[in-house]
PDB file of N, CA and C in Angstrom:
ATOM      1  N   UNK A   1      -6.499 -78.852 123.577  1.00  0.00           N
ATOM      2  CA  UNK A   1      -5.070 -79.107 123.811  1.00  0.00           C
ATOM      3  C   UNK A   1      -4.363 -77.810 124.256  1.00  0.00           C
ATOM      4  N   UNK A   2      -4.772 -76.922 123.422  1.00  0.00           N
ATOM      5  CA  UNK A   2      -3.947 -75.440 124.076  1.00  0.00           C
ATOM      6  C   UNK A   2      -4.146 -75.197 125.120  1.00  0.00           C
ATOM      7  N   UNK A   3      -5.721 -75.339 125.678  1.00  0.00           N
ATOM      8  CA  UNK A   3      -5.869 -74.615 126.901  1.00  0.00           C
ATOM      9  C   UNK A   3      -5.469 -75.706 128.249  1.00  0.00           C
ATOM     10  N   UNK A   4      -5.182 -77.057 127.790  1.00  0.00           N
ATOM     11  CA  UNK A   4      -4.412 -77.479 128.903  1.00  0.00           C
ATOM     12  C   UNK A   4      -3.121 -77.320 128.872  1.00  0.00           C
ATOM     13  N   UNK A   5      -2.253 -76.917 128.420  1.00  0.00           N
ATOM     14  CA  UNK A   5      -1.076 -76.566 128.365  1.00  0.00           C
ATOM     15  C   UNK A   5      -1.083 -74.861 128.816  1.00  0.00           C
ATOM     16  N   UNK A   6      -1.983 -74.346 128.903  1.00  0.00           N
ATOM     17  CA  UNK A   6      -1.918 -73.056 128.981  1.00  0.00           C
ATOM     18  C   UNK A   6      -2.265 -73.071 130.785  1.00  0.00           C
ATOM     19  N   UNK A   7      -3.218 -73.482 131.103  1.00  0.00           N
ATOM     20  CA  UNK A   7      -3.792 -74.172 132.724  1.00  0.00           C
ATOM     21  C   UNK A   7      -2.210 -74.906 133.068  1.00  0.00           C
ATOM     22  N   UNK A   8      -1.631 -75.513 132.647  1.00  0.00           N
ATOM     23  CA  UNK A   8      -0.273 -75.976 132.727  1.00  0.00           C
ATOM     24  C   UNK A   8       0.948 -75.362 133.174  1.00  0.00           C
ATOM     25  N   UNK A   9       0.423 -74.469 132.579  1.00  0.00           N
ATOM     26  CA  UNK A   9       2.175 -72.943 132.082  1.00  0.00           C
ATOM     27  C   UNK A   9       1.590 -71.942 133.562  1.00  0.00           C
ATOM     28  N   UNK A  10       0.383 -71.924 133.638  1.00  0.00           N
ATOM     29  CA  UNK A  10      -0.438 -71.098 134.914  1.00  0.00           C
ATOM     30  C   UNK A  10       0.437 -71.491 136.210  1.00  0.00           C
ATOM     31  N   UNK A  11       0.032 -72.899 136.641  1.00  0.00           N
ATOM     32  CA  UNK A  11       0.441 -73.831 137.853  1.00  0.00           C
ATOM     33  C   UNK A  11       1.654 -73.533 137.770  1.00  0.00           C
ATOM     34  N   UNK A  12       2.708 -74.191 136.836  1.00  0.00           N
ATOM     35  CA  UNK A  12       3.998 -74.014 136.851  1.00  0.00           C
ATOM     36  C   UNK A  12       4.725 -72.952 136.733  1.00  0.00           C
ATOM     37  N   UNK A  13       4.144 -72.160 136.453  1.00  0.00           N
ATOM     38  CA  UNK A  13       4.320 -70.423 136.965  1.00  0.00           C
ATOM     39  C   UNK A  13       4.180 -70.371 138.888  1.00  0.00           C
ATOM     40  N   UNK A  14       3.084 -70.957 138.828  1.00  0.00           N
ATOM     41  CA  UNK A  14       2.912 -70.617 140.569  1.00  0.00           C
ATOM     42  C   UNK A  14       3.540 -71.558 141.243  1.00  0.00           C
ATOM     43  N   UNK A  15       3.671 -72.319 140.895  1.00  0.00           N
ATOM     44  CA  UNK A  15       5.137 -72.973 141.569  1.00  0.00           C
ATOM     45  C   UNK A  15       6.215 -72.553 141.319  1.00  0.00           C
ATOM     46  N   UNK A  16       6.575 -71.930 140.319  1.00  0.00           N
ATOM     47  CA  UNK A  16       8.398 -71.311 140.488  1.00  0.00           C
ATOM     48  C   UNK A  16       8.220 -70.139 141.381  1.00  0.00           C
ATOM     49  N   UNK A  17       6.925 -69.584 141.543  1.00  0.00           N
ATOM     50  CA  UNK A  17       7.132 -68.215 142.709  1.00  0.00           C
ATOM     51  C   UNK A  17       7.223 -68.679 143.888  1.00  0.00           C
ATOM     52  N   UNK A  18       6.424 -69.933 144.292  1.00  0.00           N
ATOM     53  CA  UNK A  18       6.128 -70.390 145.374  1.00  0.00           C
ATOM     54  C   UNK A  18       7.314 -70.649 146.123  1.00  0.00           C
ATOM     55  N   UNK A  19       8.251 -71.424 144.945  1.00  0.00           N
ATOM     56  CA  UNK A  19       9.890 -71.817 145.165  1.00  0.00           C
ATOM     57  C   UNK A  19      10.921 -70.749 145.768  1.00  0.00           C
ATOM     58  N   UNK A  20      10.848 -69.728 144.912  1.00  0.00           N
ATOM     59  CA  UNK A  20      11.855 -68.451 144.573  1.00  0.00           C
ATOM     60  C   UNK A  20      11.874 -67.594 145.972  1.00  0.00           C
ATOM     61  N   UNK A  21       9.567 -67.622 146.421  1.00  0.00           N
ATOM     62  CA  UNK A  21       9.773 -66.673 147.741  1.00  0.00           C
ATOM     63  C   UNK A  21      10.451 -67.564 148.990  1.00  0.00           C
ATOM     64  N   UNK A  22      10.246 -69.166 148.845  1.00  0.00           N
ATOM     65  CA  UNK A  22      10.635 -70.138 149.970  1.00  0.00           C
ATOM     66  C   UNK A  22      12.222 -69.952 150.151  1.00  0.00           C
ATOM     67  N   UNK A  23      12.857 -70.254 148.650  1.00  0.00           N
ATOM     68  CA  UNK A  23      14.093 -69.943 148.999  1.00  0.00           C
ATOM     69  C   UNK A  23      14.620 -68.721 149.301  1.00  0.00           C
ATOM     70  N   UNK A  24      13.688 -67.898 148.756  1.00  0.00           N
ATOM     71  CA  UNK A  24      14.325 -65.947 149.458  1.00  0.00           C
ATOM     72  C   UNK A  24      14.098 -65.704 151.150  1.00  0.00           C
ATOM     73  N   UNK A  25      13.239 -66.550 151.619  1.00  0.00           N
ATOM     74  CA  UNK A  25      12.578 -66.725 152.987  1.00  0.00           C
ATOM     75  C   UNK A  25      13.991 -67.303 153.490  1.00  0.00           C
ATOM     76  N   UNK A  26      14.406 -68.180 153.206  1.00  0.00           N
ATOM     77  CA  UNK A  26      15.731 -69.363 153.711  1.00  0.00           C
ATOM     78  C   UNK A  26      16.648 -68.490 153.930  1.00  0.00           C
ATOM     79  N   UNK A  27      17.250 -67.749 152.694  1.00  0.00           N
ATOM     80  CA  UNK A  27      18.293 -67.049 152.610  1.00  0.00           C
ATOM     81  C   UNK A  27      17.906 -65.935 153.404  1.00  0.00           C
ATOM     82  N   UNK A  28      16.892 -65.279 153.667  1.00  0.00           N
ATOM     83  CA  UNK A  28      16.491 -63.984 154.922  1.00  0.00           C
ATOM     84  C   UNK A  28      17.238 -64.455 156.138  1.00  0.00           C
ATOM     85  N   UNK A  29      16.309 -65.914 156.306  1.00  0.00           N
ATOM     86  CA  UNK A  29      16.500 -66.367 157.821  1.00  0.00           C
ATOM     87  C   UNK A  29      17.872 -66.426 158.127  1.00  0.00           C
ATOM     88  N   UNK A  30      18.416 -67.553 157.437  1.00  0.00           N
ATOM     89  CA  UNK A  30      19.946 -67.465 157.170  1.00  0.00           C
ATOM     90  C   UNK A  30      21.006 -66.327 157.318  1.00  0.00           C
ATOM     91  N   UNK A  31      20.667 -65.144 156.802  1.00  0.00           N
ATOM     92  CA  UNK A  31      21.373 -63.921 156.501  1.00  0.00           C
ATOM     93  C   UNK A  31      21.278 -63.448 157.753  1.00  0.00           C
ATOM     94  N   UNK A  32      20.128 -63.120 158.709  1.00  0.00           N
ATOM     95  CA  UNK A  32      19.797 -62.457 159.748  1.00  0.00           C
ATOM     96  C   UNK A  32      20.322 -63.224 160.793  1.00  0.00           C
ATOM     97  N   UNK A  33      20.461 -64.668 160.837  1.00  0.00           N
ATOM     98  CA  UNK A  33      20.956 -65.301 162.131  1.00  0.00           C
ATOM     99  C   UNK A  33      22.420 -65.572 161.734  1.00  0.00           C
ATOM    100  N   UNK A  34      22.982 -65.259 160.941  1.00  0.00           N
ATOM    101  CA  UNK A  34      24.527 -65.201 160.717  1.00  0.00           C
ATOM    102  C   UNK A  34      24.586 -63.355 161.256  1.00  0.00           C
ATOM    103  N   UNK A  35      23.938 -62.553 160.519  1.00  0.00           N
ATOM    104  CA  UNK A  35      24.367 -61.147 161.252  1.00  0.00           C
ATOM    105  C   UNK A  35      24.203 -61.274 163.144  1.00  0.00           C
ATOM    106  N   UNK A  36      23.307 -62.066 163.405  1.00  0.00           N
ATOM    107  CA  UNK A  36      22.953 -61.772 164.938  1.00  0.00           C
ATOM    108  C   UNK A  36      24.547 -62.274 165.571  1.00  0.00           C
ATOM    109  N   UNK A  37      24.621 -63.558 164.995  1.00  0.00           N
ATOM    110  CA  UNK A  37      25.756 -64.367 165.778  1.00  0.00           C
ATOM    111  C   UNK A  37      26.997 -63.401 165.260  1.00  0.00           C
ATOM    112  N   UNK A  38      27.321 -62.532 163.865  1.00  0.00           N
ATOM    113  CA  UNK A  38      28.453 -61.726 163.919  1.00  0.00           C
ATOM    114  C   UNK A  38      28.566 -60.496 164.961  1.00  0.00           C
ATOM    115  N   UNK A  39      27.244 -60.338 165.196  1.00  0.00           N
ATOM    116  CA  UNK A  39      27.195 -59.100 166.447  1.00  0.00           C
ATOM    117  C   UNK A  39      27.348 -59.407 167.689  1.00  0.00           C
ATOM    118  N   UNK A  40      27.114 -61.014 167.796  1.00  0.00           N
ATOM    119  CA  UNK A  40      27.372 -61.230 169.418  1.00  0.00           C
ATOM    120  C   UNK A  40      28.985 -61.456 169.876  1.00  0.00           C
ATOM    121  N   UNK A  41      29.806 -62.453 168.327  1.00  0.00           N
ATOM    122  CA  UNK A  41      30.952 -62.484 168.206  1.00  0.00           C
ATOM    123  C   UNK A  41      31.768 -61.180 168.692  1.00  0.00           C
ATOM    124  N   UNK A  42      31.222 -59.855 167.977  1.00  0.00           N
ATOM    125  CA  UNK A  42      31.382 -58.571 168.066  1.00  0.00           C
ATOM    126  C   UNK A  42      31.622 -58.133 169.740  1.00  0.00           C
ATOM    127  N   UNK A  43      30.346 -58.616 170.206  1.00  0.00           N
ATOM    128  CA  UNK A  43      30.328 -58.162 171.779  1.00  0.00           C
ATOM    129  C   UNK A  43      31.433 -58.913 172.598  1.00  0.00           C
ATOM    130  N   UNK A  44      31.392 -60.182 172.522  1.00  0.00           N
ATOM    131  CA  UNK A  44      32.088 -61.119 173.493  1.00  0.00           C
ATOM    132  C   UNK A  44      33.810 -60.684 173.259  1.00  0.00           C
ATOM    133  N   UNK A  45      34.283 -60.510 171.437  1.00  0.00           N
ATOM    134  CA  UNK A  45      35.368 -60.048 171.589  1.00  0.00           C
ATOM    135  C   UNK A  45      35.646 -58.808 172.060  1.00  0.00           C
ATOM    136  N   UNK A  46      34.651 -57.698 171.939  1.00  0.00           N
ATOM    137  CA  UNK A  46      35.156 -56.211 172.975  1.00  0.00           C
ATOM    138  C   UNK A  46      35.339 -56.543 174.202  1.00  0.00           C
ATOM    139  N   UNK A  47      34.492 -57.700 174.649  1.00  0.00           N
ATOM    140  CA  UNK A  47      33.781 -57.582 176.206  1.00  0.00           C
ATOM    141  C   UNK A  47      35.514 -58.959 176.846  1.00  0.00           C
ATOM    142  N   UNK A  48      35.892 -59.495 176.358  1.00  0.00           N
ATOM    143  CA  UNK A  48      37.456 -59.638 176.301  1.00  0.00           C
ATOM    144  C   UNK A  48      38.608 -58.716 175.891  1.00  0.00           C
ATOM    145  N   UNK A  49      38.609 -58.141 175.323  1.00  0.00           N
ATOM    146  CA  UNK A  49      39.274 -57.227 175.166  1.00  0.00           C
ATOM    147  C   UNK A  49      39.073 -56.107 176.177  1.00  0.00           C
ATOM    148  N   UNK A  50      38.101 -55.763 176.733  1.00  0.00           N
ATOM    149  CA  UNK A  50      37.621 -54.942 178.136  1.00  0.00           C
ATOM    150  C   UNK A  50      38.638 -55.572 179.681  1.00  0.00           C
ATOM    151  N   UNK A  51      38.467 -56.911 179.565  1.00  0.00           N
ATOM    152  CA  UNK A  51      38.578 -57.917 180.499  1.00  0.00           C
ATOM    153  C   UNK A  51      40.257 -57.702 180.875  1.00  0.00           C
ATOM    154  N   UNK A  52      40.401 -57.728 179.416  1.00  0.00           N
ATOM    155  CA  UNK A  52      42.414 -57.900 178.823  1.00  0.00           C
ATOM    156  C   UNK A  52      42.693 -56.810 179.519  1.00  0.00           C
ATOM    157  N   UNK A  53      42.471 -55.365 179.286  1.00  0.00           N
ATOM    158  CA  UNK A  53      42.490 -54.265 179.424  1.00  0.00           C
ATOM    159  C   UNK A  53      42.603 -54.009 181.221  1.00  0.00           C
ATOM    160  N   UNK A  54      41.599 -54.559 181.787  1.00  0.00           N
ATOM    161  CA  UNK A  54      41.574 -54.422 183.190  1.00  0.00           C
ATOM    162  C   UNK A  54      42.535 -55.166 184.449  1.00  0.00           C
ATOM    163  N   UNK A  55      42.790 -56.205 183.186  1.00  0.00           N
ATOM    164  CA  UNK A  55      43.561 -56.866 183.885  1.00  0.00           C
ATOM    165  C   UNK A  55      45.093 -56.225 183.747  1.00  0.00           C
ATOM    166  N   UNK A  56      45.807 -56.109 182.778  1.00  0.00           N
ATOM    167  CA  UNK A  56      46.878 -54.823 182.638  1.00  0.00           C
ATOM    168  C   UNK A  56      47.111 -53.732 183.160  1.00  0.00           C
TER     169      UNK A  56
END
């Protein structure tokens, strides 16, 4: 009885890591394609503001 509960506690150990790195993977991806799109936001508003500028 112990040692299936112990083979038990093993698995379900390796499934909460399995979980923890999937969702740290999500939140990477997530994090990095929100920074890309704040940097392009970044460009397009200088690159209007350039535009504004030339036209004045």
């Amino acid at each position: 009885m112990k040692r299936v509960s112990s083979c038990f506690h093993t698995v379900f150990l390796f499934l909460l890591v399995l979980l923890l790195t999937f969702c740290f993977s999500i939140k990477m991806m997530l994090l990095t394609r929100w920074k890309k799109n704040m940097i392009i936001m970044k460009i397009i508003k200088n690159r209007r503001r350039i535009y504004a500028e030339k036209i004045y």
